[in-house]
N, C-alpha and C. Protein backbone atom coordinates (compact mmCIF):
# COMPACT_ATOMS: atom_id res chain seq x y z
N UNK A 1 0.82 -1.21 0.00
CA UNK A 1 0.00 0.00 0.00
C UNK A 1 0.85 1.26 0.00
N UNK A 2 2.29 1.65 0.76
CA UNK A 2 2.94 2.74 0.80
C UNK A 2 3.98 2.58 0.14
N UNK A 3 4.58 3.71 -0.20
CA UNK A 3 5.93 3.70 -0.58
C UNK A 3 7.10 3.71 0.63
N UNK A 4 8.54 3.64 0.18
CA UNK A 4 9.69 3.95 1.16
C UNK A 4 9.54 5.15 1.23
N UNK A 5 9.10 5.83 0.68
CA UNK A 5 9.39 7.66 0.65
C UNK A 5 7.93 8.46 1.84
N UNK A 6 7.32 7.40 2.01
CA UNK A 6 6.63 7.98 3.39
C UNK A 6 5.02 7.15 3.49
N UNK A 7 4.45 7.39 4.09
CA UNK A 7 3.30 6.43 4.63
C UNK A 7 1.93 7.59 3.57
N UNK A 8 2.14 8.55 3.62
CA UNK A 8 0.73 9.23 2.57
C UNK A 8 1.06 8.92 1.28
N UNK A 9 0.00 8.84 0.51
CA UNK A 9 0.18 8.29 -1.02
C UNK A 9 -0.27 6.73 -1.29
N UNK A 10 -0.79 6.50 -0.31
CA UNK A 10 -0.95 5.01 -0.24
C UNK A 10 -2.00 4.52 -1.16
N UNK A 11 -1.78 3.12 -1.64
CA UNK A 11 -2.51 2.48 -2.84
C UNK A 11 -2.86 1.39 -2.82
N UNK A 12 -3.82 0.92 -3.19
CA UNK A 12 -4.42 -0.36 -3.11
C UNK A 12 -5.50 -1.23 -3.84
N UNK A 13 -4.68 -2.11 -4.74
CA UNK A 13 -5.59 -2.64 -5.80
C UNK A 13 -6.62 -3.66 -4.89
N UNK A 14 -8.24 -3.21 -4.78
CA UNK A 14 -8.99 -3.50 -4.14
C UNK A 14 -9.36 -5.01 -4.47
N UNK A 15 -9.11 -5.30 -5.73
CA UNK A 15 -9.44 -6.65 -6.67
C UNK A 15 -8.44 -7.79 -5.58
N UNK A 16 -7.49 -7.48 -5.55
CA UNK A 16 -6.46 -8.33 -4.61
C UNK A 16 -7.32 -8.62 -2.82
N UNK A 17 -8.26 -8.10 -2.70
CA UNK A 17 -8.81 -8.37 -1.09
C UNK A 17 -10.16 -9.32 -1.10
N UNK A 18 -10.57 -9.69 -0.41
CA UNK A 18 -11.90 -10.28 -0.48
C UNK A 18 -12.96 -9.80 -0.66
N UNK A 19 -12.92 -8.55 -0.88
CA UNK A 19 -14.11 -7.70 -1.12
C UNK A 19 -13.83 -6.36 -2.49
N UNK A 20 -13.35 -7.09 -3.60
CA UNK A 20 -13.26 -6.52 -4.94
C UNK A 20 -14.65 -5.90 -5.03
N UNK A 21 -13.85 -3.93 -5.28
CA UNK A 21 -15.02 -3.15 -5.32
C UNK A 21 -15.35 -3.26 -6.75
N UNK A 22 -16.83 -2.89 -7.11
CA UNK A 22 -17.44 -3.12 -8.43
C UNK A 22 -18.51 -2.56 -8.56
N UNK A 23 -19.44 -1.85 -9.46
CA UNK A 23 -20.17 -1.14 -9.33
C UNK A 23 -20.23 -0.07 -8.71
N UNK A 24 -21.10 0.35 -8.16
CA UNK A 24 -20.74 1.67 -7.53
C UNK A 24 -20.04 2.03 -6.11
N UNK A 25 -19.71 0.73 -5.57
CA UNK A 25 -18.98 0.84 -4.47
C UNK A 25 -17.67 1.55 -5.17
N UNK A 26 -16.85 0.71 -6.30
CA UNK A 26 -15.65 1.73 -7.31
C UNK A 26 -15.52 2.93 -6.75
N UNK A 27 -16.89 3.34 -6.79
CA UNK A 27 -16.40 5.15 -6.94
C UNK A 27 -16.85 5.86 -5.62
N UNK A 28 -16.51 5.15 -4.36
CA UNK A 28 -16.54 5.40 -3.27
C UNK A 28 -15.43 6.12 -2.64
N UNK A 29 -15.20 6.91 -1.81
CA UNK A 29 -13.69 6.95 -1.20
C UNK A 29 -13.73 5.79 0.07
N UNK A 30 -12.69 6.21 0.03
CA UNK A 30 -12.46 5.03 1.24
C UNK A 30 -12.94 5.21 2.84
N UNK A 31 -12.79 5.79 3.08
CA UNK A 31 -13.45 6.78 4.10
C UNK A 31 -15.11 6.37 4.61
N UNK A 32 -15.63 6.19 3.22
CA UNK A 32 -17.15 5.19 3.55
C UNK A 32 -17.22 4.57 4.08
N UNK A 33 -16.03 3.67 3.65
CA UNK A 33 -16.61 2.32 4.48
C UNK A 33 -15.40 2.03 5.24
N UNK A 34 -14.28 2.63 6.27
CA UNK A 34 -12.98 2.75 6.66
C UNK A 34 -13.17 3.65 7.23
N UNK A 35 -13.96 4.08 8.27
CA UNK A 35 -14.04 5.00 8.85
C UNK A 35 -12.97 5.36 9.70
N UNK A 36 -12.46 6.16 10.38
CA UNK A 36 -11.48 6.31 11.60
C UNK A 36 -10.22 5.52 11.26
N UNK A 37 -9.61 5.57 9.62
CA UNK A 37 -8.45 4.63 9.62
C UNK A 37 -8.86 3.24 9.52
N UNK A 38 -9.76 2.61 9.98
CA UNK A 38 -9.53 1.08 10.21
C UNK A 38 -9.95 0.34 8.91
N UNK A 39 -9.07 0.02 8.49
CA UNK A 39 -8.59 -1.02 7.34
C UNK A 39 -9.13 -2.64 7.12
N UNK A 40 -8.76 -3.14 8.67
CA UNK A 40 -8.92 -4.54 8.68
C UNK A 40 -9.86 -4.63 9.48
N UNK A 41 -10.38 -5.83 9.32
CA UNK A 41 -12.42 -6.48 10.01
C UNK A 41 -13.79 -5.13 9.21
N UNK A 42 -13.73 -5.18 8.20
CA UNK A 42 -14.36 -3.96 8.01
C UNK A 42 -15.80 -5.01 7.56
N UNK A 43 -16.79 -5.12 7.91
CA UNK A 43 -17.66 -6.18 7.67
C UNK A 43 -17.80 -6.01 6.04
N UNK A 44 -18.47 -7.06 5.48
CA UNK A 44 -18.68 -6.86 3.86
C UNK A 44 -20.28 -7.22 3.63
N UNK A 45 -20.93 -7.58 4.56
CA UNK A 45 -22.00 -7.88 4.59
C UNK A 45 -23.08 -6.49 4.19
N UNK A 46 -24.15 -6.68 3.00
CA UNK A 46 -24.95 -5.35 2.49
C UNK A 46 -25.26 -4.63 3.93
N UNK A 47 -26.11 -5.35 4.69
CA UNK A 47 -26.93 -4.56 5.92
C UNK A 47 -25.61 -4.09 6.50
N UNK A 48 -24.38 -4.25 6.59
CA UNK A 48 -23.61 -3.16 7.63
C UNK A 48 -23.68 -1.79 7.19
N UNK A 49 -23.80 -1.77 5.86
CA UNK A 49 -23.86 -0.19 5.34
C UNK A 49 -24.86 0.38 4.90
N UNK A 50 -25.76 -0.75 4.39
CA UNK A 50 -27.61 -0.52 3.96
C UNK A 50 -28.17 -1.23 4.44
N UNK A 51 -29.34 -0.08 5.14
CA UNK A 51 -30.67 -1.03 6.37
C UNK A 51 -31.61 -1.22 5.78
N UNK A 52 -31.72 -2.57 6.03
CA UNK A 52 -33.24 -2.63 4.92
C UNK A 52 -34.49 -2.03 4.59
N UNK A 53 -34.78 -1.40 3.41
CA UNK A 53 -36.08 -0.17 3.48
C UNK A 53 -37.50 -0.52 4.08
N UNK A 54 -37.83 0.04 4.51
CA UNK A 54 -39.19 -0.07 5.08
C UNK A 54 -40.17 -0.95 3.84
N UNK A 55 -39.69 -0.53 2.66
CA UNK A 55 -40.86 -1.11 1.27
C UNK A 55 -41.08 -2.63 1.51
N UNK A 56 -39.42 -3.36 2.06
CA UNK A 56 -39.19 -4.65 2.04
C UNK A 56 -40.09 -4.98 3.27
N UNK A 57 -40.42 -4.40 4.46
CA UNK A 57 -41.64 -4.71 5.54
C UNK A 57 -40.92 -6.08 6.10
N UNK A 58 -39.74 -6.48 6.34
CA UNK A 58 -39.26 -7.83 6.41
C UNK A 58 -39.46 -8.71 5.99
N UNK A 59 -39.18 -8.81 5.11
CA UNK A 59 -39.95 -9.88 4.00
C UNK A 59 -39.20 -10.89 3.47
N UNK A 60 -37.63 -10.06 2.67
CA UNK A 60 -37.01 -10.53 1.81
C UNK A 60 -35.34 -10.89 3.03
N UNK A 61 -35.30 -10.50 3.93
CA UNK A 61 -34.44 -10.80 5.00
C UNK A 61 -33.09 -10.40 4.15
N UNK A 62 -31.97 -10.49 5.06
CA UNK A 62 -30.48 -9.72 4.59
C UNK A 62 -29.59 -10.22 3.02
N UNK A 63 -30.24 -11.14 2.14
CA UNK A 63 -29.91 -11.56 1.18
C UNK A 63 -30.14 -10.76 0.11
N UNK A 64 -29.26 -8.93 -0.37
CA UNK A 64 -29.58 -7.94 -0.94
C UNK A 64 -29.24 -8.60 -2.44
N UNK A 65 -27.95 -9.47 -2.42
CA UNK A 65 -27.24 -10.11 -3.49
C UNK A 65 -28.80 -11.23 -4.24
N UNK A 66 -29.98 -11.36 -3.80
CA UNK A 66 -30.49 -12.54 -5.12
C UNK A 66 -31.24 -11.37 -5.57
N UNK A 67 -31.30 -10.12 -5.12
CA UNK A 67 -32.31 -9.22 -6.13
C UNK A 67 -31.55 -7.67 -6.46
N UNK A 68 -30.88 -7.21 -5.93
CA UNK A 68 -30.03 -6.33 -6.09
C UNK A 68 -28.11 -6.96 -6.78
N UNK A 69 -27.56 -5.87 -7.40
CA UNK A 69 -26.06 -6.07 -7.41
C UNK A 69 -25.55 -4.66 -7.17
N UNK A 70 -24.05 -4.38 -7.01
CA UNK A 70 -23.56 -3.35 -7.13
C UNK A 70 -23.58 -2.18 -7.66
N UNK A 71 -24.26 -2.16 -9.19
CA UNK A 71 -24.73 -1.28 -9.67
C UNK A 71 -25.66 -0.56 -9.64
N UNK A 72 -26.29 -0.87 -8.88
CA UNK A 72 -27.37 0.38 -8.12
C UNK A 72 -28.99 -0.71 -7.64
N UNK A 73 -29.21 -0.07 -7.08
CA UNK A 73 -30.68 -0.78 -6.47
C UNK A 73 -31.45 -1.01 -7.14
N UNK A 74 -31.69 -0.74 -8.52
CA UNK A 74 -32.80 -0.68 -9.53
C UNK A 74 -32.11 -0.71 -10.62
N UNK A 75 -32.23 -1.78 -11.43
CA UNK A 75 -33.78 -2.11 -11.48
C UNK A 75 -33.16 -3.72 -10.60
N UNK A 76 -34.64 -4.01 -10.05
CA UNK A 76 -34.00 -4.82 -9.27
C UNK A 76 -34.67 -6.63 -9.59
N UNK A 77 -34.27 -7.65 -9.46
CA UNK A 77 -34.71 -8.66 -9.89
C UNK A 77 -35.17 -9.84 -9.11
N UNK A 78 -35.61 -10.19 -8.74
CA UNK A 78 -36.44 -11.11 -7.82
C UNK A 78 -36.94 -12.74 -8.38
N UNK A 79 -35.84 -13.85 -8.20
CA UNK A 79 -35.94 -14.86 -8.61
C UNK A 79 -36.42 -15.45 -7.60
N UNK A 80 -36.87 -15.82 -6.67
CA UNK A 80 -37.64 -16.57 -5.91
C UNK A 80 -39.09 -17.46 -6.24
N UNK A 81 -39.61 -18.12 -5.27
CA UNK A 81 -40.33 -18.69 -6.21
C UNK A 81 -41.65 -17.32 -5.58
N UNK A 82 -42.71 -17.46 -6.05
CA UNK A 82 -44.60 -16.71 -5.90
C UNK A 82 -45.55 -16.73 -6.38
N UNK A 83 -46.48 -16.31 -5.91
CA UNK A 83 -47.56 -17.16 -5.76
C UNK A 83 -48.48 -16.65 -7.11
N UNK A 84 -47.36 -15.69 -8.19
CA UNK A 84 -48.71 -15.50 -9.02
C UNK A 84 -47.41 -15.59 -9.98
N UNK A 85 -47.49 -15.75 -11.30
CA UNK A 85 -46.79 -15.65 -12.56
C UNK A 85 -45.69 -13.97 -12.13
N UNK A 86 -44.68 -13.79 -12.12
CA UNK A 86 -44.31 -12.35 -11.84
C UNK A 86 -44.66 -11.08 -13.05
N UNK A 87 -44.94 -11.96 -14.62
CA UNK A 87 -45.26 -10.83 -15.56
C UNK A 87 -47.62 -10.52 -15.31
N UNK A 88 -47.69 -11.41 -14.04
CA UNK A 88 -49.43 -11.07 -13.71
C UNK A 88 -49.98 -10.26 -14.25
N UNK A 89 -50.94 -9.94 -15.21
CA UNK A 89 -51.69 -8.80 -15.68
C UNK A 89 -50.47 -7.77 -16.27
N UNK A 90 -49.49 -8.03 -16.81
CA UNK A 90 -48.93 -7.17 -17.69
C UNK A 90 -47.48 -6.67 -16.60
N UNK A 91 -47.57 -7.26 -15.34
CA UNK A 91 -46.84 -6.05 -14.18
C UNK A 91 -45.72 -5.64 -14.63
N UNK A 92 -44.84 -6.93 -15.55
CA UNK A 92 -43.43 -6.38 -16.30
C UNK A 92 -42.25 -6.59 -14.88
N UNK A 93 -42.76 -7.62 -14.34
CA UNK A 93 -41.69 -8.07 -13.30
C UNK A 93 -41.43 -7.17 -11.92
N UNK A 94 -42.37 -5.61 -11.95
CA UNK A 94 -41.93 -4.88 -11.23
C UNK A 94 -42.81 -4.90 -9.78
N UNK A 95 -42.12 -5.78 -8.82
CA UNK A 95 -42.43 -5.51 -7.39
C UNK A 95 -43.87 -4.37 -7.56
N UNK A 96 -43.33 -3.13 -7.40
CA UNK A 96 -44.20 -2.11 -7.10
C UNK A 96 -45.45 -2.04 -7.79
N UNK A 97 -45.72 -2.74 -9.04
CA UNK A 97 -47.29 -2.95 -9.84
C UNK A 97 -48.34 -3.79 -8.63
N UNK A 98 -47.95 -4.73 -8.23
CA UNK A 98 -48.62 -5.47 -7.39
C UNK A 98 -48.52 -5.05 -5.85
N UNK A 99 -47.33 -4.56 -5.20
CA UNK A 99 -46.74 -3.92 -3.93
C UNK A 99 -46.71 -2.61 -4.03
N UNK A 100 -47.84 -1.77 -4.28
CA UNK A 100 -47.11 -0.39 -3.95
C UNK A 100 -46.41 0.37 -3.44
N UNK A 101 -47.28 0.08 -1.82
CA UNK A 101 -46.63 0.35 -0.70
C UNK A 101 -45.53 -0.52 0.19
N UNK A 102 -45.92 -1.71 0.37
CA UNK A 102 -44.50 -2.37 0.91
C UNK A 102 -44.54 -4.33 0.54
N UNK A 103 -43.70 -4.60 0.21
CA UNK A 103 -43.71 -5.78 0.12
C UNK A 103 -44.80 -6.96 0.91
N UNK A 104 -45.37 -6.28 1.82
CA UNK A 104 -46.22 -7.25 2.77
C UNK A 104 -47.56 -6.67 2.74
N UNK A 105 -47.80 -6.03 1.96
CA UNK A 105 -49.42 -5.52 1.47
C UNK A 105 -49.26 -5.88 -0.31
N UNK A 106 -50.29 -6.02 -0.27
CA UNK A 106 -51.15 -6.60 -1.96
C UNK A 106 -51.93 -5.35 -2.20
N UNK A 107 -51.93 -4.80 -3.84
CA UNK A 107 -53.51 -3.46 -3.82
C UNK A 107 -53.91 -4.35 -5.65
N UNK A 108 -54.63 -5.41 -5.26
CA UNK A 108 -54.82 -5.57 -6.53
C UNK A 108 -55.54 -4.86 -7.09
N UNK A 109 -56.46 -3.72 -6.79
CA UNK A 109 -57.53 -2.39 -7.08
C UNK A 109 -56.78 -2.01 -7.45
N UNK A 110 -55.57 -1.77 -7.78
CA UNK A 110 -54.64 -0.93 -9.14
C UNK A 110 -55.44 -1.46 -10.23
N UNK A 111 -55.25 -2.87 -10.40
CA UNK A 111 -55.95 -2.89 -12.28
C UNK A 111 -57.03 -3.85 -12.00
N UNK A 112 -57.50 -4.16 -11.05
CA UNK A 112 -58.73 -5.11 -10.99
C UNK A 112 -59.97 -3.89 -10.59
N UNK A 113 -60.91 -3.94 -10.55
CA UNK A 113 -62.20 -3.42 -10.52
C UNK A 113 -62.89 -4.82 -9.13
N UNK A 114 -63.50 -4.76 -8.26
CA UNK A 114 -63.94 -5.75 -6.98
C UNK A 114 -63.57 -6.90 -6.72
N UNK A 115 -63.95 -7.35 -6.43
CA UNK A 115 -63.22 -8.94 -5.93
C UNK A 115 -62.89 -10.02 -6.98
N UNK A 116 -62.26 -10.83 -6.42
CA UNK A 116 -62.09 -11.61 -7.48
C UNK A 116 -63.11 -12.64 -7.89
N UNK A 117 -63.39 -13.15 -8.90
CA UNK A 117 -64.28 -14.12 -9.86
C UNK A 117 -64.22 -15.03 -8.85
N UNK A 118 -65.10 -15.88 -8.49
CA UNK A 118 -65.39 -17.26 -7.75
C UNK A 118 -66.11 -18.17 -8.35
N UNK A 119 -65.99 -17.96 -9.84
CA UNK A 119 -66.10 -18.69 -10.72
C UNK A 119 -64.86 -19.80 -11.73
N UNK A 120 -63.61 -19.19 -11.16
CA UNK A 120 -62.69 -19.80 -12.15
C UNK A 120 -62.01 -21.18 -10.71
């Protein structure tokens, strides 16, 4: 990380550590996530630095990596299994068509008109 010629200037190919930055972590300073100097035990886990949003209502628990990546929160992808086709009535895969408000409420009155058929 330093040179012989003094301890400031210091460098560090991040790819070489266990936690190769990528996406937008890249263009972080170090300082984010290294607060007060400390270098080593710096957790790598999403929730040490992002708390889970209220939208998620506890739902999807600390596993940010099966629907998010590094490159930003959105658009975001959700392979799990559920309980309706994910493209349902046109939604186009997007959480928020069916979840407006938070992952643990349903508003199917977005594109349905009263209850559902108790005929099919």
């Amino acid at each position: 990380c330093h040179t012989t010629g003094g301890w400031q200037g210091a460098s560090l190919d991040h790819n070489l550590t266990g936690f190769p930055l990528t996406g937008r972590h890249a263009g972080i300073g170090c300082a984010s996530c290294h607060g007060g100097g400390s270098y080593q035990g710096t957790p790598t886990a999403c929730a040490s630095c992002h708390g889970e949003p209220g939208y998620h209502a506890g739902v999807l628990g600390s596993d940010c990596a099966s629907c998010h990546d590094t490159g930003g929160w959105l658009p975001a992808r959700y392979n799990r299994g559920h309980s309706f086709n994910m493209n349902h009535e046109g939604a186009g895969r997007s959480c928020r068509t069916c979840h407006p408000n938070s992952l643990g409420s349903t508003d199917c009155s977005t594109c349905h008109d009263g209850p559902p058929d108790d005929d099919d």
